[in-house]
Protein backbone atom coordinates (compact mmCIF):
# COMPACT_ATOMS: atom_id res chain seq x y z
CA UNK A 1 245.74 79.79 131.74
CA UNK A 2 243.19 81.39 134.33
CA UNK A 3 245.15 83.51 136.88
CA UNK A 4 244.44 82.71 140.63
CA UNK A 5 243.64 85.56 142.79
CA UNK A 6 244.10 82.95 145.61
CA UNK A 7 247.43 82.19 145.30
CA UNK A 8 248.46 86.53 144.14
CA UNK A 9 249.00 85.21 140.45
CA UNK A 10 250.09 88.13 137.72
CA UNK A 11 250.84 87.81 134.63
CA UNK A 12 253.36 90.39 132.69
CA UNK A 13 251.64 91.01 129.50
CA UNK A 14 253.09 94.78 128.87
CA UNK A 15 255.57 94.82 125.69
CA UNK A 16 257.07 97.80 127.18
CA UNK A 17 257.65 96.20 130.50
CA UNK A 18 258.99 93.40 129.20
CA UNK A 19 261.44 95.14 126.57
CA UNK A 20 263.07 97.23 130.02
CA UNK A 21 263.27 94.31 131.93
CA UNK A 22 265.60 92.64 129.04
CA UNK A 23 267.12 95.87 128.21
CA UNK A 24 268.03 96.23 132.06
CA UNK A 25 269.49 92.77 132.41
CA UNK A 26 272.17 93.81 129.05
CA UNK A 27 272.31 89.68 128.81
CA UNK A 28 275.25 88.20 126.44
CA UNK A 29 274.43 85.30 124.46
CA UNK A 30 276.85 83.37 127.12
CA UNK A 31 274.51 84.16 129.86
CA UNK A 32 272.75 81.29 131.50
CA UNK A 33 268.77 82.22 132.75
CA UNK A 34 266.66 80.32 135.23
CA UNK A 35 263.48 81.81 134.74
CA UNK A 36 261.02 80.17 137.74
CA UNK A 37 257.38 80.42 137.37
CA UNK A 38 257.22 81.42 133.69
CA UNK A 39 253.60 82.16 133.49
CA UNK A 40 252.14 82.63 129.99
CA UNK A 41 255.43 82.88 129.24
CA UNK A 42 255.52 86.52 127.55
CA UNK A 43 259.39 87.03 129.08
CA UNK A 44 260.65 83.45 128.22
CA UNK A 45 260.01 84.52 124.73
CA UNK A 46 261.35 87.50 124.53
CA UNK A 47 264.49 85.88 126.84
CA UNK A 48 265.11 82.98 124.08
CA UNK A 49 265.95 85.11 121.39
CA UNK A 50 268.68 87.00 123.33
């Protein structure tokens, strides 16, 4: 997937990024997560095996 500067597309690639976002959200296996405009889908990864 080619990012669009036109439209201010990023993509969150950064392991250690995305391990303190999940560590800040302390998520319980009853939690329910809409994530919107998933990307590459790094954090929807990491967010399925919670």
């Amino acid at each position: 997937m080619n990012k669009n500067i036109k439209y201010s597309q990023n993509f969150l690639t950064s392991e250690k990024v995305l391990n303190q976002i999940i560590k800040q959200l302390n998520l319980k296996e009853t939690d329910t997560v809409y994530e919107i405009g998933t990307g590459k889908g790094h954090l929807t990864t990491k967010l399925a095996k919670i």
